[in-house]
N, C-alpha and C. Protein backbone atom coordinates (compact mmCIF):
# COMPACT_ATOMS: atom_id res chain seq x y z
N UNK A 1 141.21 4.15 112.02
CA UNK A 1 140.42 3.84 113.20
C UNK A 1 141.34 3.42 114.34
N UNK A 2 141.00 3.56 115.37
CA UNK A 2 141.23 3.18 116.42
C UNK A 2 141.41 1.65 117.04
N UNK A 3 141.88 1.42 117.90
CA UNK A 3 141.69 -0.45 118.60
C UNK A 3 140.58 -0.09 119.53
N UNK A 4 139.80 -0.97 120.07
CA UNK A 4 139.17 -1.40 121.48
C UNK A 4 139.76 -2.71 122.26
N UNK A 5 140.14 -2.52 123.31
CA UNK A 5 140.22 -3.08 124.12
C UNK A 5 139.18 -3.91 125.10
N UNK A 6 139.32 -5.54 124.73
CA UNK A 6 138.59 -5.90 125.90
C UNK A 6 139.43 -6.71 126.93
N UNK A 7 138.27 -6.50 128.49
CA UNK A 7 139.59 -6.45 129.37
C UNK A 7 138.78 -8.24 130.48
N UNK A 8 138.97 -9.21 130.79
CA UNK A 8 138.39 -10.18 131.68
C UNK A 8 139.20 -9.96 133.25
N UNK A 9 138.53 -9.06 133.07
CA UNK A 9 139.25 -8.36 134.77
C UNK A 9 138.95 -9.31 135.83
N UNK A 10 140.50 -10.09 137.33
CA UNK A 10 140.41 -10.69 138.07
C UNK A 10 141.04 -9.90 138.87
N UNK A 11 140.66 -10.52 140.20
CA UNK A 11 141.10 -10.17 141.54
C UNK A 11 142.47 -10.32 141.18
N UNK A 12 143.36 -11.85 140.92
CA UNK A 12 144.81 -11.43 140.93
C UNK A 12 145.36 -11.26 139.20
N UNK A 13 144.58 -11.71 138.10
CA UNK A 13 145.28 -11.29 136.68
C UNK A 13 144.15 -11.26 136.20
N UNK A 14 144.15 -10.63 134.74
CA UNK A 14 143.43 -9.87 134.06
C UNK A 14 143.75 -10.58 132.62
N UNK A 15 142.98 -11.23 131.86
CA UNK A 15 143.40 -11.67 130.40
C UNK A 15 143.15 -9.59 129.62
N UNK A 16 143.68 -9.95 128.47
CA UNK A 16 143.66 -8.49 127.80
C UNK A 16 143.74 -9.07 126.18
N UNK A 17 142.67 -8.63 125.23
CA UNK A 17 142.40 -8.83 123.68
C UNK A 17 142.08 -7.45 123.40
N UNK A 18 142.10 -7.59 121.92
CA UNK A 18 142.31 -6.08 121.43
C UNK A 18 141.39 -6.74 119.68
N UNK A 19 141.29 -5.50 119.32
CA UNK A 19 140.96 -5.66 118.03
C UNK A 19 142.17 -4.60 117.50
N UNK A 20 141.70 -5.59 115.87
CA UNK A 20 143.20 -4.34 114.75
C UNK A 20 142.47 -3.42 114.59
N UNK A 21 143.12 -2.38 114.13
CA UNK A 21 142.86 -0.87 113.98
C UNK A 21 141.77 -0.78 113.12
N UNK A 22 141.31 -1.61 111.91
CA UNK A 22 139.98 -1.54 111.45
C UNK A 22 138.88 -2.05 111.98
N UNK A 23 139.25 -3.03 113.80
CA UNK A 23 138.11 -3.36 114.44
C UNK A 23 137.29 -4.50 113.87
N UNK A 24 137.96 -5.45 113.34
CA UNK A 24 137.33 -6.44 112.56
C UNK A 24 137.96 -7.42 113.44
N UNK A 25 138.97 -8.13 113.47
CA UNK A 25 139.45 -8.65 114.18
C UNK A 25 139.70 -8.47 115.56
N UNK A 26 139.61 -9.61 116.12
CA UNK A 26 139.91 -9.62 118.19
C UNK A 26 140.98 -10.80 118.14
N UNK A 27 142.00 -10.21 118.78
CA UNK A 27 142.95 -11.12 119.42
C UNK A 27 143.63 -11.17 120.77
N UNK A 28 143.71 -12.39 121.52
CA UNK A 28 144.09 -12.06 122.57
C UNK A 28 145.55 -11.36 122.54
N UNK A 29 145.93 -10.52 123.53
CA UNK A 29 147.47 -9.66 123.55
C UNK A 29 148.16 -10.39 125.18
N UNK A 30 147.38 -10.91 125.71
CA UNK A 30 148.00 -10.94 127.09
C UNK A 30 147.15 -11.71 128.42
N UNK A 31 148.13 -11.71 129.20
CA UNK A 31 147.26 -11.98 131.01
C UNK A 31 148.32 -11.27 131.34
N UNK A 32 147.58 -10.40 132.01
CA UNK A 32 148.54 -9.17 133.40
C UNK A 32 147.58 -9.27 134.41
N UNK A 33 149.28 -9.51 135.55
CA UNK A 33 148.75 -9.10 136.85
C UNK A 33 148.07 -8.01 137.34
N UNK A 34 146.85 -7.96 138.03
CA UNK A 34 145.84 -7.20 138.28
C UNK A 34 146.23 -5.81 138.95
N UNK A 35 147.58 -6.25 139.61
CA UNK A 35 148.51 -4.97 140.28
C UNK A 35 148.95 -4.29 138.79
N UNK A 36 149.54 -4.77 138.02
CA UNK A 36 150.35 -3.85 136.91
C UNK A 36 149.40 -3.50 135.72
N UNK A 37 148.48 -3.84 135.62
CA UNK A 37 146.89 -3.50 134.82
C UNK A 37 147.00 -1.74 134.15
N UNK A 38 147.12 -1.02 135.44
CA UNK A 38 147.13 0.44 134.92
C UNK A 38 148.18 0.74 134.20
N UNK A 39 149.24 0.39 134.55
CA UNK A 39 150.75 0.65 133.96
C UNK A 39 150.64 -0.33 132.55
N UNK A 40 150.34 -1.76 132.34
CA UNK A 40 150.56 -2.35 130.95
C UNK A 40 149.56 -1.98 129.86
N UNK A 41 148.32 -0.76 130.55
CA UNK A 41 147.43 -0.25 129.80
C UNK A 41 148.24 0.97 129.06
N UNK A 42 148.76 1.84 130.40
CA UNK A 42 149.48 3.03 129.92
C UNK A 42 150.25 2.69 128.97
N UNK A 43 151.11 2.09 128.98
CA UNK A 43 151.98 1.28 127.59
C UNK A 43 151.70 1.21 126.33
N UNK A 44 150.28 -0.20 126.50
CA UNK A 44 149.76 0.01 125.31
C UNK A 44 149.26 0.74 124.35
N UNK A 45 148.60 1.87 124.88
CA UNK A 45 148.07 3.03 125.06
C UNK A 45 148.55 4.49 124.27
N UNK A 46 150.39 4.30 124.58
CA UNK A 46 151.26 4.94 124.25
C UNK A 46 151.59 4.39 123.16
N UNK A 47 151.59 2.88 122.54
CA UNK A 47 152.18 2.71 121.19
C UNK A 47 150.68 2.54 120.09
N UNK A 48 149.86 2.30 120.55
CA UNK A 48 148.79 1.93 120.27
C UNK A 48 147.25 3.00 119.91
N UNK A 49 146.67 3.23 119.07
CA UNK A 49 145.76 4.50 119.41
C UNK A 49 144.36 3.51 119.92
N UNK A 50 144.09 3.82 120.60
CA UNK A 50 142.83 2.86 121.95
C UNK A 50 141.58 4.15 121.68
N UNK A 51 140.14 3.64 121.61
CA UNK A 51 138.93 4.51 121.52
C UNK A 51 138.29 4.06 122.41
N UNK A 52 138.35 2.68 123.08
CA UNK A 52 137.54 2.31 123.70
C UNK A 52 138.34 0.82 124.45
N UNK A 53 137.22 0.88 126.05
CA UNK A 53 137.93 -0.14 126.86
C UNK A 53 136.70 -0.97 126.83
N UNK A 54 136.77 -2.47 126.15
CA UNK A 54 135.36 -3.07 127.35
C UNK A 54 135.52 -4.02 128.38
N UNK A 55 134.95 -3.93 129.26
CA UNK A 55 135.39 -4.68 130.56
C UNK A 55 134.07 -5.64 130.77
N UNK A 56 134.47 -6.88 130.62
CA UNK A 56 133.39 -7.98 131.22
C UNK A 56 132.66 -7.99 132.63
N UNK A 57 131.79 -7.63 132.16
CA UNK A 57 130.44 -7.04 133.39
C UNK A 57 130.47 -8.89 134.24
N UNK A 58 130.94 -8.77 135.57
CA UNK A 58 130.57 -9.95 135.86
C UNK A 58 129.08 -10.28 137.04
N UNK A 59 128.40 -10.90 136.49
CA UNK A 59 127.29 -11.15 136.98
C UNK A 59 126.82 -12.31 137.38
N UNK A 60 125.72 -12.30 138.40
CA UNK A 60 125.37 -13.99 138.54
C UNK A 60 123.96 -14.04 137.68
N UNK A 61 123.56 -15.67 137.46
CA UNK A 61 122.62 -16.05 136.70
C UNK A 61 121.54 -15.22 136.45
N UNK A 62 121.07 -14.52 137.84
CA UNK A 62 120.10 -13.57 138.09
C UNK A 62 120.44 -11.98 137.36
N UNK A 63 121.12 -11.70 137.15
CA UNK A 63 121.77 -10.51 136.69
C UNK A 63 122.21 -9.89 137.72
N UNK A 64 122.42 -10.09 138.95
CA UNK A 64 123.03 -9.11 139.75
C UNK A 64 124.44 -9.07 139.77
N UNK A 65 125.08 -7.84 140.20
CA UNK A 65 126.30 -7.93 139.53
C UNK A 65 127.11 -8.69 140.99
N UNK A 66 128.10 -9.09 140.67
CA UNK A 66 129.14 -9.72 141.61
C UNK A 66 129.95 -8.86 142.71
N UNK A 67 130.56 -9.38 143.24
CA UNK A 67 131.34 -8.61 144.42
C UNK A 67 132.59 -7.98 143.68
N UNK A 68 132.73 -8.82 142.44
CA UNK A 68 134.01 -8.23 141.40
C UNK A 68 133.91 -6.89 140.85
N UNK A 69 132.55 -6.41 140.56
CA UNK A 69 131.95 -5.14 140.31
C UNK A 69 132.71 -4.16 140.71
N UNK A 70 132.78 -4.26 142.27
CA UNK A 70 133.59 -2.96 142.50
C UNK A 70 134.69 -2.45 142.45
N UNK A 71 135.98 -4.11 142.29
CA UNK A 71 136.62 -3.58 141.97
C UNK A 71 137.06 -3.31 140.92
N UNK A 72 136.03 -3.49 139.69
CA UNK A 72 136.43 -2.69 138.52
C UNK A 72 136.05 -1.43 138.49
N UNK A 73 135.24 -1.10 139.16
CA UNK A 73 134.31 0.17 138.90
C UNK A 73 135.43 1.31 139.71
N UNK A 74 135.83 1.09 141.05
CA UNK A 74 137.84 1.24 141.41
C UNK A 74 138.43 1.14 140.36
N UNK A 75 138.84 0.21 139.08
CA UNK A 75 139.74 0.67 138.32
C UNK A 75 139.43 1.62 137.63
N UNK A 76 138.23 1.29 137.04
CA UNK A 76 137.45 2.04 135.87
C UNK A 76 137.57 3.58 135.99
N UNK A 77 137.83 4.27 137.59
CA UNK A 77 137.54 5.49 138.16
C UNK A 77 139.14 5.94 137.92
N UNK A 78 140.26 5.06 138.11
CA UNK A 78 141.65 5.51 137.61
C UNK A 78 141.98 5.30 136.64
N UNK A 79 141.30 4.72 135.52
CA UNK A 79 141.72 4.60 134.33
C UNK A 79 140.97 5.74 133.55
N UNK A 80 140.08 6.38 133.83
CA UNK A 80 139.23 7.41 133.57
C UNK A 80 140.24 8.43 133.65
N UNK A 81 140.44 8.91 134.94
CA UNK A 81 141.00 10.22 134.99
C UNK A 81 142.73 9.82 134.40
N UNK A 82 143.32 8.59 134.16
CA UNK A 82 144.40 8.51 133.44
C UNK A 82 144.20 8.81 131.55
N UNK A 83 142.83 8.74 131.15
CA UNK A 83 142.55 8.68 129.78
C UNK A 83 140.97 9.04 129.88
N UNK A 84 141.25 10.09 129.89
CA UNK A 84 140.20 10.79 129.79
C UNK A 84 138.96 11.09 128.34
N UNK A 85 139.76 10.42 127.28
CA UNK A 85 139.25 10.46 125.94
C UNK A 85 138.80 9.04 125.92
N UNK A 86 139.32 8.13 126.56
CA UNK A 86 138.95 6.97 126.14
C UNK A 86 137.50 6.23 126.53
N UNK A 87 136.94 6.09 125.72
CA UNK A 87 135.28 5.46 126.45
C UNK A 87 135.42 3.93 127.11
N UNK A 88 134.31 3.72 128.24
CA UNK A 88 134.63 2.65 128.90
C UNK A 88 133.38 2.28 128.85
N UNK A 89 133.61 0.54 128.54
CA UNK A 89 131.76 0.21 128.33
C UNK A 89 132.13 -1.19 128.87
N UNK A 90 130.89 -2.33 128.97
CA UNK A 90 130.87 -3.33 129.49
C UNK A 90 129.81 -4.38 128.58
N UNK A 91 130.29 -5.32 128.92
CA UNK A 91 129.79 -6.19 128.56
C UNK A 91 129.64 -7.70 129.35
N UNK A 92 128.19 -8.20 129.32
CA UNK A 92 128.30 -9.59 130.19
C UNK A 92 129.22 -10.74 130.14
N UNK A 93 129.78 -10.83 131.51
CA UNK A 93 130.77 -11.92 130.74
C UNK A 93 130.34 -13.76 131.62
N UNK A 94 128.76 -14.08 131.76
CA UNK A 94 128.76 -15.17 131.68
C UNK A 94 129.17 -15.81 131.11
N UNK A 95 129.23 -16.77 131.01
CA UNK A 95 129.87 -18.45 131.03
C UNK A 95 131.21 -18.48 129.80
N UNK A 96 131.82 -17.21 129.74
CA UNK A 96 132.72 -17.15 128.93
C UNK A 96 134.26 -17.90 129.56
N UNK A 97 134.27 -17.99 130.95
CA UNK A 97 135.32 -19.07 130.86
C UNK A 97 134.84 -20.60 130.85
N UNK A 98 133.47 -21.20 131.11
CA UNK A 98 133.14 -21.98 130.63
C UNK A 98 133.43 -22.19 128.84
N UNK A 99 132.59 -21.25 128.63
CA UNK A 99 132.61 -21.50 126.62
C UNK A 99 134.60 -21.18 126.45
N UNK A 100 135.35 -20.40 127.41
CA UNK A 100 136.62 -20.66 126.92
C UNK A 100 137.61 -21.67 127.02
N UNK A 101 136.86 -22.72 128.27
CA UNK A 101 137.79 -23.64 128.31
C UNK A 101 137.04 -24.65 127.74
N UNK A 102 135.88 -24.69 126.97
CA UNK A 102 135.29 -25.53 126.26
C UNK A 102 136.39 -25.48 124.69
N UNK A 103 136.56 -24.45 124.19
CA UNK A 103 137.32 -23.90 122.96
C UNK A 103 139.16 -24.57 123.48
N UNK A 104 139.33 -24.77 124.36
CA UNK A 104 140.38 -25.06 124.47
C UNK A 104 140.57 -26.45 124.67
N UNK A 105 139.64 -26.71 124.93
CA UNK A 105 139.80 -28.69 124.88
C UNK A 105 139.56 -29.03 123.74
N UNK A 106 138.66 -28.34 123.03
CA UNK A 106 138.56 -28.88 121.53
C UNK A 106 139.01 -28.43 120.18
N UNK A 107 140.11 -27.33 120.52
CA UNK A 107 141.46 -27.36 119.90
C UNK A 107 142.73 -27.95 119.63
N UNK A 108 142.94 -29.18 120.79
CA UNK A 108 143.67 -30.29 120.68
C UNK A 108 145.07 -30.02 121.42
N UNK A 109 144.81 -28.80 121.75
CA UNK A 109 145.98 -28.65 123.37
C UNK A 109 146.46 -29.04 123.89
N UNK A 110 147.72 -30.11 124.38
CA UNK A 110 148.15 -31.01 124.80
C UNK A 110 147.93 -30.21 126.37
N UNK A 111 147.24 -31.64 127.83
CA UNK A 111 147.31 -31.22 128.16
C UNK A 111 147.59 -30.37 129.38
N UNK A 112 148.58 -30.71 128.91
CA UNK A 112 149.91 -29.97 130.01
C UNK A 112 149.67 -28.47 129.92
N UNK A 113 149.67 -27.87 128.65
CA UNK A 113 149.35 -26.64 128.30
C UNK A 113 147.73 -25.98 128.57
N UNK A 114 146.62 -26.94 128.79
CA UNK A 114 145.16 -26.34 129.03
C UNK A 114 145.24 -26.30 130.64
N UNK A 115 146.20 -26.99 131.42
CA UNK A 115 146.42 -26.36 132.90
C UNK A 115 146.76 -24.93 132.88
N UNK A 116 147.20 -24.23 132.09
CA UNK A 116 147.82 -23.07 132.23
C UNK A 116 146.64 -21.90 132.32
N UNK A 117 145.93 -21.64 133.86
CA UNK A 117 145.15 -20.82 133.66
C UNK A 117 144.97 -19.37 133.39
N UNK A 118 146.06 -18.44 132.49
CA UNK A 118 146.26 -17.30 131.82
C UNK A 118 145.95 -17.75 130.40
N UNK A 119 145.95 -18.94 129.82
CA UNK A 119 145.16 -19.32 128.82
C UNK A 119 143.26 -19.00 128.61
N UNK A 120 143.29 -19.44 129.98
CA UNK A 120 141.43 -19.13 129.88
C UNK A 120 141.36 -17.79 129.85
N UNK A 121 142.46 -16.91 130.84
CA UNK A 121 141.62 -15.65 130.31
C UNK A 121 142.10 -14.73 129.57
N UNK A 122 143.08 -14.99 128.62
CA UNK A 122 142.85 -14.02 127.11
C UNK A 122 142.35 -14.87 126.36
N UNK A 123 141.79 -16.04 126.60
CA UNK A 123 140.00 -16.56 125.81
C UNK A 123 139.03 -16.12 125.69
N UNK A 124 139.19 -15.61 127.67
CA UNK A 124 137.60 -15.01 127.80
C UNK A 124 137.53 -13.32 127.29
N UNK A 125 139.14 -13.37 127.42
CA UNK A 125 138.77 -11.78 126.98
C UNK A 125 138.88 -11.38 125.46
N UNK A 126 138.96 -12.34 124.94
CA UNK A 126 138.66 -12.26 123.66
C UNK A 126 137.43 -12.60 123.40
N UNK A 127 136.68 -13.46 123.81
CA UNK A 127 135.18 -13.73 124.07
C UNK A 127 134.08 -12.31 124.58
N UNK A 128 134.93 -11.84 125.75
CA UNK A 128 134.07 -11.13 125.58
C UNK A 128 134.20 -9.46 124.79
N UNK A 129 134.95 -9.50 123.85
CA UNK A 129 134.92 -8.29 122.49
C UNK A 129 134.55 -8.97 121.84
N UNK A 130 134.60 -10.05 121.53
CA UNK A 130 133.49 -10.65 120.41
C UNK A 130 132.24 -10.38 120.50
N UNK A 131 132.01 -10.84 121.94
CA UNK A 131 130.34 -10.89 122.22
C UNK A 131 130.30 -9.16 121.84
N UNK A 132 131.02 -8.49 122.76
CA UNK A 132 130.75 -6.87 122.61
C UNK A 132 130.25 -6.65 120.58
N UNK A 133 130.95 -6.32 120.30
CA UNK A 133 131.47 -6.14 118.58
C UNK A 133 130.43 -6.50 118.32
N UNK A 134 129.84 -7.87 118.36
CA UNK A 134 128.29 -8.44 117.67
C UNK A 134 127.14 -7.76 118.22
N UNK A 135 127.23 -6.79 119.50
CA UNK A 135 126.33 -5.76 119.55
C UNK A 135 126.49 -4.36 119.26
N UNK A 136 127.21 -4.20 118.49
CA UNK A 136 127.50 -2.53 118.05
C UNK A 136 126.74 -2.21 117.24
């Protein structure tokens, strides 16, 4: 089998989790800058066999989607025609940096280290392939 990729896409960095090749496990792999995103995908990509991307749908309380929307839906359109086999799906990513920096205070983090905000988001983006995965 293949990995999936989930992605907590930001304006300036991007957390990045993956599942192992039997898709049972999610672990975070990273925070990349939102500029080098296409290129540390291509990478992975190349050592890695990838079936699927999910990208945290960001929305407000109401369900409407955010101003962040578009610019994934901009990446989503070059990562398409860069991987053309690969499926791209979404998933909600409310209060997942809430519930991730909740998980990080009560892991015992010294904390000098829970300032480090590339921590919250290969939390959230591991949060949100979890959430994904529990709806397949």
């Amino acid at each position: 089998m293949a990995r999936i990729l989930g992605i907590d896409y930001g304006t300036k960095k991007c957390g990045v989790s993956a599942t192992d090749s039997l898709q049972i496990i999610v672990s975070a792999i990273g925070t990349v800058p939102t500029l080098e995103l296409l290129q540390y995908l291509k990478n992975y990509i190349q050592e890695e066999k990838v079936e699927k991307i999910v990208f945290g749908k960001p929305t407000h309380r109401d369900g409407v989607s955010t101003y962040l929307q578009e610019h994934i839906d901009d990446f989503v359109d070059k990562l398409s025609k860069e991987f053309p086999d690969v499926t791209i799906d979404y998933q909600d990513e409310r209060m997942t940096s809430i519930e991730a920096k909740s998980i990080i205070l009560q892991s015992g983090i010294k904390k000098s280290k829970r300032r480090d905000k590339t921590l919250v988001d290969k939390i959230s983006a591991v949060l949100i392939l979890q959430k994904y995965l529990g709806h397949i």
